[in-house]
N, C-alpha and C. Protein backbone atom coordinates (compact mmCIF):
# COMPACT_ATOMS: atom_id res chain seq x y z
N UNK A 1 0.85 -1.19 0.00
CA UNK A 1 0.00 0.00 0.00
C UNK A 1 0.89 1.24 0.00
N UNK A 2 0.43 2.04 -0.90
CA UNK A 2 0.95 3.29 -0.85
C UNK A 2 1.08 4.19 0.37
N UNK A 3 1.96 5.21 0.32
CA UNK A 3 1.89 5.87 1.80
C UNK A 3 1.19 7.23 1.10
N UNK A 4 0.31 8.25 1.74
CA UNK A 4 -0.29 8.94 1.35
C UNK A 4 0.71 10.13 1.37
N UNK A 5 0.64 10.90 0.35
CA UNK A 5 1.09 12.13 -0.11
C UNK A 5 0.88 13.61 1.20
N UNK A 6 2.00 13.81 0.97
CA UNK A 6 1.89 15.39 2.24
C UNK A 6 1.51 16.33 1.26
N UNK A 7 1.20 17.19 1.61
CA UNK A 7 0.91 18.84 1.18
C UNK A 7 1.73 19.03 0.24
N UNK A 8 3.28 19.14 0.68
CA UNK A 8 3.91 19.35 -0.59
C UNK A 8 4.38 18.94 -1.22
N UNK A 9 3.89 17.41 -1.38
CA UNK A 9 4.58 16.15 -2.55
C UNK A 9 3.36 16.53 -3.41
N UNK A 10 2.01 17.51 -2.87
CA UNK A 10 1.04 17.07 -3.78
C UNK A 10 1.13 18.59 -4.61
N UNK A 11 1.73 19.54 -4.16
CA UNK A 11 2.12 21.10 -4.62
C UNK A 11 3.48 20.21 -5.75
N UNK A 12 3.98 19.76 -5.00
CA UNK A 12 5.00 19.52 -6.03
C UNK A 12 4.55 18.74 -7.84
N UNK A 13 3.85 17.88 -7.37
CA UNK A 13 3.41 16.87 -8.46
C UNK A 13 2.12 17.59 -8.96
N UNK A 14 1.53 18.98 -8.97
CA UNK A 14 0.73 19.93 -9.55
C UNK A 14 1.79 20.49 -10.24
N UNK A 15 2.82 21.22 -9.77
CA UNK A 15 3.68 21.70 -10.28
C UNK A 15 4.76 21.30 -11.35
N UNK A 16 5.14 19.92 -11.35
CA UNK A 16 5.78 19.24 -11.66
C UNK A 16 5.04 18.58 -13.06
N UNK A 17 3.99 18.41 -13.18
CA UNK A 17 2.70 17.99 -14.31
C UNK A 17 2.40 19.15 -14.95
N UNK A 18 2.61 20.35 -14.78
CA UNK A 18 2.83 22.01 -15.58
C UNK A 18 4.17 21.82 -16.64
N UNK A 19 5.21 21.78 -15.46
CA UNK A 19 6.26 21.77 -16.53
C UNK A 19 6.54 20.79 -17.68
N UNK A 20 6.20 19.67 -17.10
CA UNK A 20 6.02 18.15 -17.41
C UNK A 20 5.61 18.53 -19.53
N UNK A 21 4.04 19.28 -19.13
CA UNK A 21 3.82 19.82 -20.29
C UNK A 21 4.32 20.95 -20.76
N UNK A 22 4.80 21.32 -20.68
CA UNK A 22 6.19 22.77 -21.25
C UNK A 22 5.54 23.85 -20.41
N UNK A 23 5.29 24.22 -19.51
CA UNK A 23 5.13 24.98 -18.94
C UNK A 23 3.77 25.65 -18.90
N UNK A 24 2.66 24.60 -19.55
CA UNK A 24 1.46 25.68 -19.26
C UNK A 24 0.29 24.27 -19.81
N UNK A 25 -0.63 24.09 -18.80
CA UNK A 25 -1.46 22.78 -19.06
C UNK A 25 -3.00 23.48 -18.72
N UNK A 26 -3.87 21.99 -19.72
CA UNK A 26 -5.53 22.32 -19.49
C UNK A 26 -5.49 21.70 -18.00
N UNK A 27 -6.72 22.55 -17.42
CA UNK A 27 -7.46 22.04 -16.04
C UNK A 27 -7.43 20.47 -16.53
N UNK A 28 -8.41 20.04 -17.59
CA UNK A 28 -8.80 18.44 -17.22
C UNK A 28 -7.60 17.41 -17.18
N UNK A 29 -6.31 18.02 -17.87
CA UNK A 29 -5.13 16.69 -17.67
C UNK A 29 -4.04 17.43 -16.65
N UNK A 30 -4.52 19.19 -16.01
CA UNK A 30 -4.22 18.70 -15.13
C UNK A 30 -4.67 18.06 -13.70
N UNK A 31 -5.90 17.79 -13.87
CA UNK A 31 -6.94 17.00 -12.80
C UNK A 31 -6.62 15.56 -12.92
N UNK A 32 -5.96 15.15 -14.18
CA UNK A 32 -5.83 13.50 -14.47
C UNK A 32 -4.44 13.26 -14.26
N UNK A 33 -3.35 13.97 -14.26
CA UNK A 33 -2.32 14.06 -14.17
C UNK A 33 -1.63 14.41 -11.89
N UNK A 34 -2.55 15.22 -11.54
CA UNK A 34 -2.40 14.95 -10.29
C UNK A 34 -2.88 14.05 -9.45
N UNK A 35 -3.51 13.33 -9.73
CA UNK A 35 -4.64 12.10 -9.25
C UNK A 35 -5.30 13.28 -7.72
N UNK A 36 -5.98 13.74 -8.22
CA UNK A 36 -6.75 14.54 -6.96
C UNK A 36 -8.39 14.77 -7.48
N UNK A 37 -9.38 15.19 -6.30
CA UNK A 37 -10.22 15.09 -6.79
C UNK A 37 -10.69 16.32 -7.56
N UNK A 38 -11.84 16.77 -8.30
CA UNK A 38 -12.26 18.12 -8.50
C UNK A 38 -12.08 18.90 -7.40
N UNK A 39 -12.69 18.66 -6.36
CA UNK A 39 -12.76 19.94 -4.92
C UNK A 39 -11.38 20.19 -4.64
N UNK A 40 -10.46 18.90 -4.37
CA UNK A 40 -9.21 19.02 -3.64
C UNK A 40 -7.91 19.70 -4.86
N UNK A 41 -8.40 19.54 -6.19
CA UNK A 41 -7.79 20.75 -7.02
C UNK A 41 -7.74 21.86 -7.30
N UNK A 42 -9.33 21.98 -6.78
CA UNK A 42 -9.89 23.73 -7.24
C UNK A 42 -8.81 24.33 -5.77
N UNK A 43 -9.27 23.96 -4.71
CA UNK A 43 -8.17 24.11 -3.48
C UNK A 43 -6.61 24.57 -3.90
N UNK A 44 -6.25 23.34 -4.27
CA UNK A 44 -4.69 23.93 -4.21
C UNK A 44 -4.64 24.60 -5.39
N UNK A 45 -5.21 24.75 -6.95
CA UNK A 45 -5.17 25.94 -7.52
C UNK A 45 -5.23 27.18 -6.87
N UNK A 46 -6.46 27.51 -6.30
CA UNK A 46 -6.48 28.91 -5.92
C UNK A 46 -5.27 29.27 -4.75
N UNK A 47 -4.60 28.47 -4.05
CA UNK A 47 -3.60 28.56 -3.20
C UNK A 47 -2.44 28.75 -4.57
N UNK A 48 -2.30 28.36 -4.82
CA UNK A 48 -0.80 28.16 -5.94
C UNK A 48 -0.90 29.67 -6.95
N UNK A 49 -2.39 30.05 -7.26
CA UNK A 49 -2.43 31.68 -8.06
C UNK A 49 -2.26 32.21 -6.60
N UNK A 50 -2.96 32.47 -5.74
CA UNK A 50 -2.90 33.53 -4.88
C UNK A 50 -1.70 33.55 -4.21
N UNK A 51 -0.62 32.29 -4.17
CA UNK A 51 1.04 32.71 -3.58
C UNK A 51 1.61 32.96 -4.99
N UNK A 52 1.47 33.18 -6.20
CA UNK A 52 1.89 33.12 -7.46
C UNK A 52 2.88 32.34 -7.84
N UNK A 53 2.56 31.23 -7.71
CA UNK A 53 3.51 29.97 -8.05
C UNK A 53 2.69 29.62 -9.65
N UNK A 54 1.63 29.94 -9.64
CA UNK A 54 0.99 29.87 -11.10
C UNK A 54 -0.03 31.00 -11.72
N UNK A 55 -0.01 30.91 -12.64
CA UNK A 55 -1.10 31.72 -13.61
C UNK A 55 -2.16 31.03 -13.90
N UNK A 56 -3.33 32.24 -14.28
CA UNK A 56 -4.80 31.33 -15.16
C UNK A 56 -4.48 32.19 -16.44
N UNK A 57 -4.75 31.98 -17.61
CA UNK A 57 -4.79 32.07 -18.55
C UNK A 57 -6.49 31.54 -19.12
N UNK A 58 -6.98 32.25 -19.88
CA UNK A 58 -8.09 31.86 -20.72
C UNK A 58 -7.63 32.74 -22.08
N UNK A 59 -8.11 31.48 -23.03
CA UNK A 59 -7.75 31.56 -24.10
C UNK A 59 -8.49 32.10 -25.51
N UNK A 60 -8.42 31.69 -26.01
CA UNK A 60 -9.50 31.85 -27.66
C UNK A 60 -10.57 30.48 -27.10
N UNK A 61 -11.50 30.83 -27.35
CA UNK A 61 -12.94 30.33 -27.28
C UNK A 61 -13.09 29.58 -25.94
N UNK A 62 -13.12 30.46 -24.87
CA UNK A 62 -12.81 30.29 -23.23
C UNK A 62 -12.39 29.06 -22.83
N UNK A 63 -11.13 28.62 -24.09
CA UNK A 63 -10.11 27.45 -23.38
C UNK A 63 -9.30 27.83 -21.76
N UNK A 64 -9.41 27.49 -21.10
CA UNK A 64 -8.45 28.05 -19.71
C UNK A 64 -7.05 26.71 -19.96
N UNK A 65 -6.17 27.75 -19.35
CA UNK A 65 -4.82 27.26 -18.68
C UNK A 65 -4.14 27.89 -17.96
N UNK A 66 -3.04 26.72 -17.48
CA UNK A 66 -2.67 27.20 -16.00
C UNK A 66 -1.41 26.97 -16.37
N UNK A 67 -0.19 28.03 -15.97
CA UNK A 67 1.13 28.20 -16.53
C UNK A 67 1.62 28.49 -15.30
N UNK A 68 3.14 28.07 -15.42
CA UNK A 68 3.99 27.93 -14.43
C UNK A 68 4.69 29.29 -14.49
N UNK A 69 4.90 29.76 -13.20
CA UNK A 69 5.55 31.37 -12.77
C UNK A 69 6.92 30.65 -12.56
N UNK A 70 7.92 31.83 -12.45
CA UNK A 70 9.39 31.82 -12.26
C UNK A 70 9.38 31.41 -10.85
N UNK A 71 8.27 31.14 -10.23
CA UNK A 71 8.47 31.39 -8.73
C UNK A 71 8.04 29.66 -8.11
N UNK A 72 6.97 29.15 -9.15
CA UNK A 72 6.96 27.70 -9.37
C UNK A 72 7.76 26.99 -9.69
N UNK A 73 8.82 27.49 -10.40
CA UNK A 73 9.98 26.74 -11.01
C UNK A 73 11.11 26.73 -9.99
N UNK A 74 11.30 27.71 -9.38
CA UNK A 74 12.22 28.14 -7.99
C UNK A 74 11.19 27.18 -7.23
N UNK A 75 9.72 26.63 -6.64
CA UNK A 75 9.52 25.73 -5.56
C UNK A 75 10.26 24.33 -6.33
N UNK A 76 10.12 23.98 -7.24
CA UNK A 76 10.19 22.83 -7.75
C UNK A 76 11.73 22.31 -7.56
N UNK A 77 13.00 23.16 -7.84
CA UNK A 77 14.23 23.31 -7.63
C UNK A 77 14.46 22.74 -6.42
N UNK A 78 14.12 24.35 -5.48
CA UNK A 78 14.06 23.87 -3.79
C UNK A 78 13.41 22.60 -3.66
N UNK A 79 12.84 22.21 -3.81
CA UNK A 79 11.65 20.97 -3.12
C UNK A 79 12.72 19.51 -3.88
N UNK A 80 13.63 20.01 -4.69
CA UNK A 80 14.92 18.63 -5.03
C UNK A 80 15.68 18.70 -4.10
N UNK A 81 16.13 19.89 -3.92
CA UNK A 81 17.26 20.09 -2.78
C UNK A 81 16.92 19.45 -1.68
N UNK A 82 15.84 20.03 -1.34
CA UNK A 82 15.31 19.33 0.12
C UNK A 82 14.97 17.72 0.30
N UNK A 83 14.44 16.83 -0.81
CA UNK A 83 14.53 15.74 -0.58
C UNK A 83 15.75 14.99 -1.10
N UNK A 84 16.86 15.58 -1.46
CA UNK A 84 18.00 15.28 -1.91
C UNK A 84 18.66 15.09 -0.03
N UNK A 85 18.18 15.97 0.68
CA UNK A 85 18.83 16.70 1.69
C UNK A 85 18.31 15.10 2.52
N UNK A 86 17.40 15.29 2.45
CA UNK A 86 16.53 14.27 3.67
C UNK A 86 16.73 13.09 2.87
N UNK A 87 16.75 12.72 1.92
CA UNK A 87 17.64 10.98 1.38
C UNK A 87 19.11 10.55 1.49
N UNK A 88 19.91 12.02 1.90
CA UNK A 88 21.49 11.69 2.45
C UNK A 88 21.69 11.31 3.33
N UNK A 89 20.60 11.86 4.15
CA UNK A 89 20.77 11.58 5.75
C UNK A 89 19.79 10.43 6.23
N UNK A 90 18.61 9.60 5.35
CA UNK A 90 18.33 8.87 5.97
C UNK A 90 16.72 9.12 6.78
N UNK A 91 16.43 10.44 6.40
CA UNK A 91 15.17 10.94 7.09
C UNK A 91 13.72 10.40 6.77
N UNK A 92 14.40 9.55 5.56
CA UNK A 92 12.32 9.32 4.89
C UNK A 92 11.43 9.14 5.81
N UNK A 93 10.24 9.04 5.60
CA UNK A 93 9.14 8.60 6.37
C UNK A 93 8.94 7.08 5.95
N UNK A 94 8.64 6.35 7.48
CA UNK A 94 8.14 4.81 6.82
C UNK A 94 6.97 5.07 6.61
N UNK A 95 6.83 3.80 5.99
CA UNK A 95 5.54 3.55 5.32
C UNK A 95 4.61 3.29 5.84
């Protein structure tokens, strides 16, 4: 059994499924791409625009997307370092 995802393995793997697609994805793959539900996405979207880790974009014929800020790309960096940091030393969480 899987061990369940923290807060910011699940910021990360929103973030990480942006760049994944060059830097700017639809709501529905990215809803299929984070395995989260509708409610628990609309959530950390509006958290991720309102610290500006991402953009909304709407497009030609009210396509929406969501694009990665310079500031998402700087969490994504940090958030290697840090589990780089905590796999040297041995810190994981069991399962």
């Amino acid at each position: 059994m899987s061990k369940k995802r923290g807060r910011l393995q699940i910021i990360h793997d929103i973030l990480g499924a942006i760049r994944d697609k060059g830097g700017t994805i639809k709501p529905t793959h990215l809803l299929y791409k984070s395995n989260l539900s509708h409610q628990m996405m609309g959530e950390y979207i509006k958290e991720l625009k309102e610290k500006g880790f991402i953009t909304e974009d709407e497009g030609k014929k009210r396509s929406k997307t969501f694009s990665l800020s310079s500031k998402g790309y700087e969490y994504l960096a940090e958030y290697r370092t840090v589990v780089r940091f905590i796999e040297s030393f041995g810190l994981e969480e069991e399962a």
